[in-house]
C-alpha atoms as a PDB file:
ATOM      1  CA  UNK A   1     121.042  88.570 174.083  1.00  0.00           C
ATOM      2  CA  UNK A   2     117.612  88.404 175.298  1.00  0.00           C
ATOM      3  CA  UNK A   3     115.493  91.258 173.745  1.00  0.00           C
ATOM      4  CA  UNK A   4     114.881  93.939 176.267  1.00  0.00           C
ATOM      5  CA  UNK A   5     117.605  93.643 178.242  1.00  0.00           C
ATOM      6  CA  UNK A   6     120.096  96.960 178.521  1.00  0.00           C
ATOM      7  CA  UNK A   7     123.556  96.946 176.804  1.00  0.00           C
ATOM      8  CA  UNK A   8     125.700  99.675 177.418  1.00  0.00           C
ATOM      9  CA  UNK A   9     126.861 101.785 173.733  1.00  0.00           C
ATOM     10  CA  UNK A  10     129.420 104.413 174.734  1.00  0.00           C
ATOM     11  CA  UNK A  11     128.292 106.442 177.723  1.00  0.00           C
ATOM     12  CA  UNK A  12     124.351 105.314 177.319  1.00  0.00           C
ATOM     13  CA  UNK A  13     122.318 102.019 178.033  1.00  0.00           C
ATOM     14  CA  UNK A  14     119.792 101.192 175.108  1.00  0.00           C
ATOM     15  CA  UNK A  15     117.156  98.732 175.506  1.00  0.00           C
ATOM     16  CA  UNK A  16     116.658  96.401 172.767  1.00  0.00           C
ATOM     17  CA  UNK A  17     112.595  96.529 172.092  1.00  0.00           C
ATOM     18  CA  UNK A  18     110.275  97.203 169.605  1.00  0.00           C
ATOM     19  CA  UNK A  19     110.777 101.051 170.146  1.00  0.00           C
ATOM     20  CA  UNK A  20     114.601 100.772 169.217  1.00  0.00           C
ATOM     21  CA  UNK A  21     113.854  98.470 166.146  1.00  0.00           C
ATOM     22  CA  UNK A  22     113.766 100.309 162.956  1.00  0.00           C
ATOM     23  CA  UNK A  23     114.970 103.305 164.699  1.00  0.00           C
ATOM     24  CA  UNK A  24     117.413 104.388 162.112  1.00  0.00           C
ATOM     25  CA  UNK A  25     116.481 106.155 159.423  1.00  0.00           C
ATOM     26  CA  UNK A  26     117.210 109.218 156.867  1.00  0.00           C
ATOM     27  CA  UNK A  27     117.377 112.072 158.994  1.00  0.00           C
ATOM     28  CA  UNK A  28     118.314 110.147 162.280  1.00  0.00           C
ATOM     29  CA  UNK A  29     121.022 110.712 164.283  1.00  0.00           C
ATOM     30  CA  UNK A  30     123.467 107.447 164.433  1.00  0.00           C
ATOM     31  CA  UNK A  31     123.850 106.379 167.974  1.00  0.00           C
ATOM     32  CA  UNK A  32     127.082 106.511 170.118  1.00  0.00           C
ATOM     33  CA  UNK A  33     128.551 102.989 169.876  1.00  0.00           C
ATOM     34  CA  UNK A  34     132.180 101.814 170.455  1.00  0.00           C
ATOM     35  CA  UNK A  35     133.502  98.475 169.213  1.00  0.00           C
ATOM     36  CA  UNK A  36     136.690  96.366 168.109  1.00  0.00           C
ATOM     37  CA  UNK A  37     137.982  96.461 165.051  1.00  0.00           C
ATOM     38  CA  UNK A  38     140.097  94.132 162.920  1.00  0.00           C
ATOM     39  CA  UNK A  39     143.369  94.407 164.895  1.00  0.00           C
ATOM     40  CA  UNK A  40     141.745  94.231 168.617  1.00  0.00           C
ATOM     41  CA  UNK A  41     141.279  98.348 169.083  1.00  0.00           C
ATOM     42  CA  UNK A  42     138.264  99.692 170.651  1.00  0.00           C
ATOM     43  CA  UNK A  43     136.729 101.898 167.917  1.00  0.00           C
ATOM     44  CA  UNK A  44     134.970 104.663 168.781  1.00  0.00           C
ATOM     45  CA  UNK A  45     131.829 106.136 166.391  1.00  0.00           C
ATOM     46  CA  UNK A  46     132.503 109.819 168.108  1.00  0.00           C
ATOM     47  CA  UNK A  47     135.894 110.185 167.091  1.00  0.00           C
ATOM     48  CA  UNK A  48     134.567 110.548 163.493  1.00  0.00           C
ATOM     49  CA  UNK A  49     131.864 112.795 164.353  1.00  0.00           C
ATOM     50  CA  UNK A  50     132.626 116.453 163.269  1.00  0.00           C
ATOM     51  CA  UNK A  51     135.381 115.416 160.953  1.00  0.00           C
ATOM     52  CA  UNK A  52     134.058 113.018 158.242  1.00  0.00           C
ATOM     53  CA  UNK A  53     131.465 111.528 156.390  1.00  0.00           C
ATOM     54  CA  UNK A  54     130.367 107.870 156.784  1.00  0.00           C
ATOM     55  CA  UNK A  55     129.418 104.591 155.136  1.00  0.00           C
ATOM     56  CA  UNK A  56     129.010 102.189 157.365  1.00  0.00           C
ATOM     57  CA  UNK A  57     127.897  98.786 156.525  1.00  0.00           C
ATOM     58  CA  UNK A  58     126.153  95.714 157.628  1.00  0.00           C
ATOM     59  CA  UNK A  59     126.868  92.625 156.320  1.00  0.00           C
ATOM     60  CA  UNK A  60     126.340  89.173 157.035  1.00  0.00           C
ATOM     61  CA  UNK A  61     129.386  87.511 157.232  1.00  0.00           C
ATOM     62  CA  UNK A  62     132.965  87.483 156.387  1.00  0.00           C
ATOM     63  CA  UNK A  63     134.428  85.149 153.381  1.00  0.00           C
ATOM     64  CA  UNK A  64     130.857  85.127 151.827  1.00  0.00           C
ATOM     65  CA  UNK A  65     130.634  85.523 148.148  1.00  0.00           C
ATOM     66  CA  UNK A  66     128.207  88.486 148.193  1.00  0.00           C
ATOM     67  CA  UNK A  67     130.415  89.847 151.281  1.00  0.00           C
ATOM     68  CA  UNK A  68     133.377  89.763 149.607  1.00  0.00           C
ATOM     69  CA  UNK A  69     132.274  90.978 146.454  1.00  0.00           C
ATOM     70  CA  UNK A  70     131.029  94.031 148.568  1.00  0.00           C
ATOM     71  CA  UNK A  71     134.078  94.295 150.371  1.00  0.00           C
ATOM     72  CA  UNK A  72     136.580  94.394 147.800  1.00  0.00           C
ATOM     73  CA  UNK A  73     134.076  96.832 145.958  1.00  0.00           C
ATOM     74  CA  UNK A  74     134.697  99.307 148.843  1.00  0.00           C
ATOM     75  CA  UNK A  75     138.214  98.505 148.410  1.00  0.00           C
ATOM     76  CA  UNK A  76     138.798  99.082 144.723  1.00  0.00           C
ATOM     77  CA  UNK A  77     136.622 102.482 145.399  1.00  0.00           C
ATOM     78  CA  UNK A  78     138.489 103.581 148.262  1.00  0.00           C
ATOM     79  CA  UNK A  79     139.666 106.518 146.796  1.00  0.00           C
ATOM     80  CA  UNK A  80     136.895 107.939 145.886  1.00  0.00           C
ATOM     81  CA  UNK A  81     135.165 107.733 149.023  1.00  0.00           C
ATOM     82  CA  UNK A  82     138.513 109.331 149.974  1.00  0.00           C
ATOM     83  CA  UNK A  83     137.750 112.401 147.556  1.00  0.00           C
ATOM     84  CA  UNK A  84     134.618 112.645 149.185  1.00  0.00           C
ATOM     85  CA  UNK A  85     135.789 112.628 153.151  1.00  0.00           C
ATOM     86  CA  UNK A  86     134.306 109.431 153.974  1.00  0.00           C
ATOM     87  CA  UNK A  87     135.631 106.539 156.324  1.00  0.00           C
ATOM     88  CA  UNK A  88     134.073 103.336 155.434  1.00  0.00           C
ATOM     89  CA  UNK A  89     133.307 101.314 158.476  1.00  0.00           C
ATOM     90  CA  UNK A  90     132.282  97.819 158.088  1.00  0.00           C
ATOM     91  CA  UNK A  91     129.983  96.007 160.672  1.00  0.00           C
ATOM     92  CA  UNK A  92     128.837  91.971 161.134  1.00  0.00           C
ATOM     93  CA  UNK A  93     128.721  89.505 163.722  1.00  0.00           C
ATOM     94  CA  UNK A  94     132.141  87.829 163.259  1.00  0.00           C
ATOM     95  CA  UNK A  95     134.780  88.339 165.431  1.00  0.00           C
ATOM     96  CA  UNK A  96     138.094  90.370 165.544  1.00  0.00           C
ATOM     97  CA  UNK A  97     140.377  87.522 164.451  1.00  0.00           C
ATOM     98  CA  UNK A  98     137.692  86.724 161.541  1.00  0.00           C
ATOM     99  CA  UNK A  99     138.098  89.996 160.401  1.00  0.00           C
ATOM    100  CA  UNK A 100     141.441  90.227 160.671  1.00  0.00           C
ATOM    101  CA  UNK A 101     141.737  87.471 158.292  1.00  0.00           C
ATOM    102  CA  UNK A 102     139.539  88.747 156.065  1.00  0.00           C
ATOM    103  CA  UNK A 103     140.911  92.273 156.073  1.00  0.00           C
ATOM    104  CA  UNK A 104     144.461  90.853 155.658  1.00  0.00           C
ATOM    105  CA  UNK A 105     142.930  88.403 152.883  1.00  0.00           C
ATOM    106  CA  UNK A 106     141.680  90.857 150.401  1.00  0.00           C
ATOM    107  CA  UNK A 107     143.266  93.601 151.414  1.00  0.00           C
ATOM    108  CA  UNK A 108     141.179  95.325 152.739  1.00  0.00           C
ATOM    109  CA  UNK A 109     141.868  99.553 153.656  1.00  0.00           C
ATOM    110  CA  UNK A 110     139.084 100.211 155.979  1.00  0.00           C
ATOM    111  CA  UNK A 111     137.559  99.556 159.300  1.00  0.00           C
ATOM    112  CA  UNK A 112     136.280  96.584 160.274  1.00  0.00           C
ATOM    113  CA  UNK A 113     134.067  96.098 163.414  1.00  0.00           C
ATOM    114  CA  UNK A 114     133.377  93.106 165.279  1.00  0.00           C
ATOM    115  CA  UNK A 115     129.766  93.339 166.561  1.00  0.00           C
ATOM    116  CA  UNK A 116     129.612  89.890 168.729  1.00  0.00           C
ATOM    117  CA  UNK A 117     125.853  89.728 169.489  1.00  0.00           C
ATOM    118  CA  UNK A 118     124.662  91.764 167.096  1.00  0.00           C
ATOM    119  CA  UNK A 119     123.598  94.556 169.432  1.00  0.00           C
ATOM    120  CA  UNK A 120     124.723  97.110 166.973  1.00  0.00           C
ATOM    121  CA  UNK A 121     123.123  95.597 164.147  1.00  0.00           C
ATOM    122  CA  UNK A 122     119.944  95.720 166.707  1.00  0.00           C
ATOM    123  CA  UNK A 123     119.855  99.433 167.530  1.00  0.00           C
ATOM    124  CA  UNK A 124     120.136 100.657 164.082  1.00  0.00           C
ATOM    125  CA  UNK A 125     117.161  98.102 162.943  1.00  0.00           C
ATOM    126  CA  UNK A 126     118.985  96.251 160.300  1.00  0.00           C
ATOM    127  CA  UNK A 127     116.498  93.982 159.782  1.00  0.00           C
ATOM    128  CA  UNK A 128     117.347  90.055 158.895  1.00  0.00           C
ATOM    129  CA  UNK A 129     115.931  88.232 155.495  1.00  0.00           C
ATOM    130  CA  UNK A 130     115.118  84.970 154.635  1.00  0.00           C
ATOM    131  CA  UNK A 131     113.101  84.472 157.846  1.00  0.00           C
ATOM    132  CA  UNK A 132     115.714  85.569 159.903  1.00  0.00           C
ATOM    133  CA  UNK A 133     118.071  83.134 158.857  1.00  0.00           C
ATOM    134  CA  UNK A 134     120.368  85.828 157.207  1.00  0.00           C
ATOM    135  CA  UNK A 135     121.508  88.614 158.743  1.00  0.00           C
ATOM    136  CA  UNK A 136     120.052  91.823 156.584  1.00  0.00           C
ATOM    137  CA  UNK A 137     122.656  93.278 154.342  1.00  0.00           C
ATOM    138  CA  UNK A 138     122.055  97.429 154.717  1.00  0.00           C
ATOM    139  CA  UNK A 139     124.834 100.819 154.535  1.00  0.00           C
ATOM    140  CA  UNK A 140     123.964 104.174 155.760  1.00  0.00           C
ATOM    141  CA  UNK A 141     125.477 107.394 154.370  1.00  0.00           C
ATOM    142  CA  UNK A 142     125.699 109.743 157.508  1.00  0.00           C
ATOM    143  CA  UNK A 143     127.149 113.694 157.104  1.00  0.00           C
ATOM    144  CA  UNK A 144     129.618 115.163 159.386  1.00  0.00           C
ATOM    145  CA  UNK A 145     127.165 115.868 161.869  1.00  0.00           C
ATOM    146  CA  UNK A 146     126.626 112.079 162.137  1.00  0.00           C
ATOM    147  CA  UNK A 147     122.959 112.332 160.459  1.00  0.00           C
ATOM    148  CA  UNK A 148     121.878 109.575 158.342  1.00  0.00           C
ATOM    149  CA  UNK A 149     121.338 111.023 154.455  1.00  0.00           C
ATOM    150  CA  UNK A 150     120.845 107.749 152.774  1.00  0.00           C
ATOM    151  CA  UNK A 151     120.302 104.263 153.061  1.00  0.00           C
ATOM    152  CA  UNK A 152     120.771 101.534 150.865  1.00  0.00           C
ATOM    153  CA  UNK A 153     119.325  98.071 151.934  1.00  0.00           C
ATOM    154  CA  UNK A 154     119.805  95.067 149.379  1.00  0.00           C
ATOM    155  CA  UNK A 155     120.944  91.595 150.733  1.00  0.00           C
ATOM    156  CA  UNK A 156     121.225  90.160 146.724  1.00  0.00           C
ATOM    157  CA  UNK A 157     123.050  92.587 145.404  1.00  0.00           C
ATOM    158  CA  UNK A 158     125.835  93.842 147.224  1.00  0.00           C
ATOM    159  CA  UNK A 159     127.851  96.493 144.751  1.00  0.00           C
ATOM    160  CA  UNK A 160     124.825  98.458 144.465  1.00  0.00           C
ATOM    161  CA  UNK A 161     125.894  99.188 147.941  1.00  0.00           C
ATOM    162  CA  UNK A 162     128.782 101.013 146.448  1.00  0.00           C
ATOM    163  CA  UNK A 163     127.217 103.068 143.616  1.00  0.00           C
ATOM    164  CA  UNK A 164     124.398 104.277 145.709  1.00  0.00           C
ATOM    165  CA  UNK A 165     126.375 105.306 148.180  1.00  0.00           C
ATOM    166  CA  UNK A 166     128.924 107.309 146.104  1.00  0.00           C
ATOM    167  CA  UNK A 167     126.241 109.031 144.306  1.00  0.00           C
ATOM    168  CA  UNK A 168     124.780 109.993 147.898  1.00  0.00           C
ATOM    169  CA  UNK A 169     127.937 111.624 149.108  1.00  0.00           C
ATOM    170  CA  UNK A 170     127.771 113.160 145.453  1.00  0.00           C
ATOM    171  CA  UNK A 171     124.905 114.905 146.181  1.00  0.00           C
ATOM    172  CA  UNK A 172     125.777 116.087 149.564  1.00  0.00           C
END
Protein backbone atom coordinates (compact mmCIF):
# COMPACT_ATOMS: atom_id res chain seq x y z
CA UNK A 1 0.00 0.00 0.00
CA UNK A 2 1.45 3.20 -0.96
CA UNK A 3 0.17 6.02 1.38
CA UNK A 4 -2.36 8.11 -0.38
CA UNK A 5 -3.67 5.90 -2.57
CA UNK A 6 -7.74 5.11 -2.23
CA UNK A 7 -8.96 1.72 -0.83
CA UNK A 8 -12.42 1.05 -0.93
CA UNK A 9 -14.12 0.27 3.05
CA UNK A 10 -17.74 -0.74 2.52
CA UNK A 11 -19.56 1.62 0.19
CA UNK A 12 -16.74 4.60 0.60
CA UNK A 13 -13.08 5.15 -0.72
CA UNK A 14 -10.70 6.56 2.10
CA UNK A 15 -7.44 7.96 1.33
CA UNK A 16 -4.68 6.96 3.46
CA UNK A 17 -2.86 10.52 4.44
CA UNK A 18 -1.96 12.45 7.19
CA UNK A 19 -5.66 13.70 7.54
CA UNK A 20 -6.95 10.02 8.09
CA UNK A 21 -4.04 9.20 10.57
CA UNK A 22 -5.04 9.50 14.11
CA UNK A 23 -8.51 9.97 13.04
CA UNK A 24 -10.08 7.80 15.62
CA UNK A 25 -10.73 8.92 18.72
CA UNK A 26 -13.28 9.11 21.87
CA UNK A 27 -16.24 10.52 20.47
CA UNK A 28 -15.57 9.44 16.76
CA UNK A 29 -17.63 7.60 14.76
CA UNK A 30 -15.88 4.08 13.66
CA UNK A 31 -15.76 3.89 9.94
CA UNK A 32 -17.70 1.43 7.66
CA UNK A 33 -15.22 -1.39 6.95
CA UNK A 34 -15.91 -5.02 5.84
CA UNK A 35 -13.35 -7.81 6.15
CA UNK A 36 -12.72 -11.73 6.48
CA UNK A 37 -12.82 -13.36 9.37
CA UNK A 38 -11.34 -16.58 10.73
CA UNK A 39 -13.39 -19.05 8.64
CA UNK A 40 -13.19 -17.04 5.11
CA UNK A 41 -16.68 -14.83 5.67
CA UNK A 42 -16.80 -11.31 4.70
CA UNK A 43 -17.55 -9.48 7.98
CA UNK A 44 -19.35 -6.61 7.93
CA UNK A 45 -18.81 -3.60 10.83
CA UNK A 46 -22.65 -2.37 9.99
CA UNK A 47 -24.30 -5.42 10.81
CA UNK A 48 -23.37 -4.69 14.48
CA UNK A 49 -24.30 -1.20 14.38
CA UNK A 50 -27.65 -0.53 16.25
CA UNK A 51 -27.54 -3.82 18.04
CA UNK A 52 -24.36 -4.10 20.19
CA UNK A 53 -21.56 -2.73 21.82
CA UNK A 54 -17.94 -3.21 20.65
CA UNK A 55 -14.34 -4.01 21.54
CA UNK A 56 -12.46 -4.27 18.84
CA UNK A 57 -8.83 -4.85 18.93
CA UNK A 58 -5.56 -4.38 17.26
CA UNK A 59 -2.93 -6.54 17.74
CA UNK A 60 0.20 -7.39 16.26
CA UNK A 61 0.27 -10.76 15.45
CA UNK A 62 -1.15 -14.11 16.00
CA UNK A 63 0.79 -16.91 18.25
CA UNK A 64 2.68 -14.00 20.01
CA UNK A 65 3.10 -14.26 23.68
CA UNK A 66 1.58 -10.85 24.52
CA UNK A 67 -1.16 -11.72 21.69
CA UNK A 68 -2.10 -14.69 23.08
CA UNK A 69 -2.10 -13.73 26.50
CA UNK A 70 -4.61 -10.98 25.27
CA UNK A 71 -6.52 -13.29 23.36
CA UNK A 72 -7.26 -15.92 25.69
CA UNK A 73 -7.95 -12.98 28.24
CA UNK A 74 -10.92 -12.01 25.99
CA UNK A 75 -11.70 -15.55 25.96
CA UNK A 76 -11.80 -16.46 29.62
CA UNK A 77 -13.93 -12.99 29.94
CA UNK A 78 -16.25 -13.70 27.29
CA UNK A 79 -19.08 -13.78 29.32
CA UNK A 80 -18.93 -10.87 30.74
CA UNK A 81 -18.55 -8.87 27.78
CA UNK A 82 -21.61 -11.03 27.00
CA UNK A 83 -23.53 -9.48 30.12
CA UNK A 84 -22.64 -6.30 28.84
CA UNK A 85 -23.87 -6.68 24.90
CA UNK A 86 -20.55 -6.55 23.46
CA UNK A 87 -19.03 -8.54 20.39
CA UNK A 88 -15.37 -8.64 20.61
CA UNK A 89 -13.81 -8.28 17.24
CA UNK A 90 -10.21 -8.90 16.86
CA UNK A 91 -8.07 -7.16 14.10
CA UNK A 92 -4.10 -7.75 12.77
CA UNK A 93 -2.36 -8.23 9.69
CA UNK A 94 -2.33 -12.06 9.49
CA UNK A 95 -4.35 -13.83 7.31
CA UNK A 96 -7.62 -15.92 7.44
CA UNK A 97 -5.94 -19.34 7.65
CA UNK A 98 -3.52 -17.77 10.48
CA UNK A 99 -6.36 -16.96 12.33
CA UNK A 100 -8.10 -19.80 11.88
CA UNK A 101 -5.39 -21.62 13.50
CA UNK A 102 -5.12 -19.51 16.13
CA UNK A 103 -8.83 -19.26 16.85
CA UNK A 104 -9.09 -23.09 16.66
CA UNK A 105 -5.76 -23.22 18.87
CA UNK A 106 -6.90 -21.50 21.95
CA UNK A 107 -10.20 -21.60 21.51
CA UNK A 108 -11.02 -18.79 20.79
CA UNK A 109 -15.20 -17.48 20.86
CA UNK A 110 -14.96 -14.33 18.97
CA UNK A 111 -14.31 -12.67 15.71
CA UNK A 112 -11.31 -12.61 14.15
CA UNK A 113 -10.47 -10.30 11.16
CA UNK A 114 -7.87 -10.61 8.69
CA UNK A 115 -6.70 -7.08 7.77
CA UNK A 116 -4.00 -8.01 4.87
CA UNK A 117 -2.32 -4.59 4.37
CA UNK A 118 -3.15 -3.09 7.26
CA UNK A 119 -5.54 -0.57 5.74
CA UNK A 120 -7.84 -0.93 8.65
CA UNK A 121 -5.29 -0.62 11.14
CA UNK A 122 -4.44 2.71 8.93
CA UNK A 123 -7.81 4.48 9.02
CA UNK A 124 -8.38 4.15 12.63
CA UNK A 125 -4.61 5.54 13.34
CA UNK A 126 -3.32 2.69 15.33
CA UNK A 127 -0.13 3.88 15.47
CA UNK A 128 3.10 1.33 15.34
CA UNK A 129 5.94 1.25 18.30
CA UNK A 130 9.32 0.46 18.42
CA UNK A 131 10.07 2.60 15.34
CA UNK A 132 7.57 1.08 13.41
CA UNK A 133 8.85 -2.22 13.67
CA UNK A 134 5.76 -3.43 15.74
CA UNK A 135 2.54 -3.02 14.83
CA UNK A 136 0.76 -0.74 17.79
CA UNK A 137 -1.27 -2.84 20.12
CA UNK A 138 -4.71 -0.51 20.79
CA UNK A 139 -8.88 -1.60 21.57
CA UNK A 140 -11.66 0.79 21.24
CA UNK A 141 -14.91 0.54 23.24
CA UNK A 142 -17.63 1.86 20.74
CA UNK A 143 -21.67 2.15 21.97
CA UNK A 144 -24.47 0.95 19.92
CA UNK A 145 -24.45 3.86 17.87
CA UNK A 146 -20.93 2.80 16.75
CA UNK A 147 -19.22 5.89 18.70
CA UNK A 148 -15.94 5.34 20.18
CA UNK A 149 -16.26 5.77 24.33
CA UNK A 150 -12.87 4.55 25.21
CA UNK A 151 -9.62 3.63 24.15
CA UNK A 152 -7.04 1.70 25.59
CA UNK A 153 -3.55 1.72 23.84
CA UNK A 154 -0.67 -0.40 25.56
CA UNK A 155 1.63 -2.63 23.34
CA UNK A 156 3.49 -4.17 26.86
CA UNK A 157 0.78 -5.01 28.58
CA UNK A 158 -1.89 -6.66 26.91
CA UNK A 159 -4.66 -7.77 29.79
CA UNK A 160 -4.98 -4.30 30.76
CA UNK A 161 -6.73 -4.35 27.49
CA UNK A 162 -9.35 -6.42 29.15
CA UNK A 163 -9.94 -4.65 32.50
CA UNK A 164 -10.12 -1.27 30.97
CA UNK A 165 -12.35 -2.19 28.67
CA UNK A 166 -14.87 -3.98 30.97
CA UNK A 167 -14.86 -1.17 33.32
CA UNK A 168 -15.70 1.15 30.18
CA UNK A 169 -18.76 -0.78 29.16
CA UNK A 170 -19.37 -0.62 33.08
CA UNK A 171 -19.75 2.79 33.00
CA UNK A 172 -21.79 3.09 29.94
Amino acid sequence: MVWGLPFMTGQKSYSLSAQTMNKIKVGSHVPEFKLPDQNGKIFDIQSVFGKKNLVIYFYPKDETSGCTKEACSFRDNFDVFKIHNAEIIGISGDGVTSHKHFANKYHLTFTLLADEGNNIRKLFGVPSSMMGAVPGRVTYVVNKKGIVTHIINSLTQPEKHIQEAITALKDD
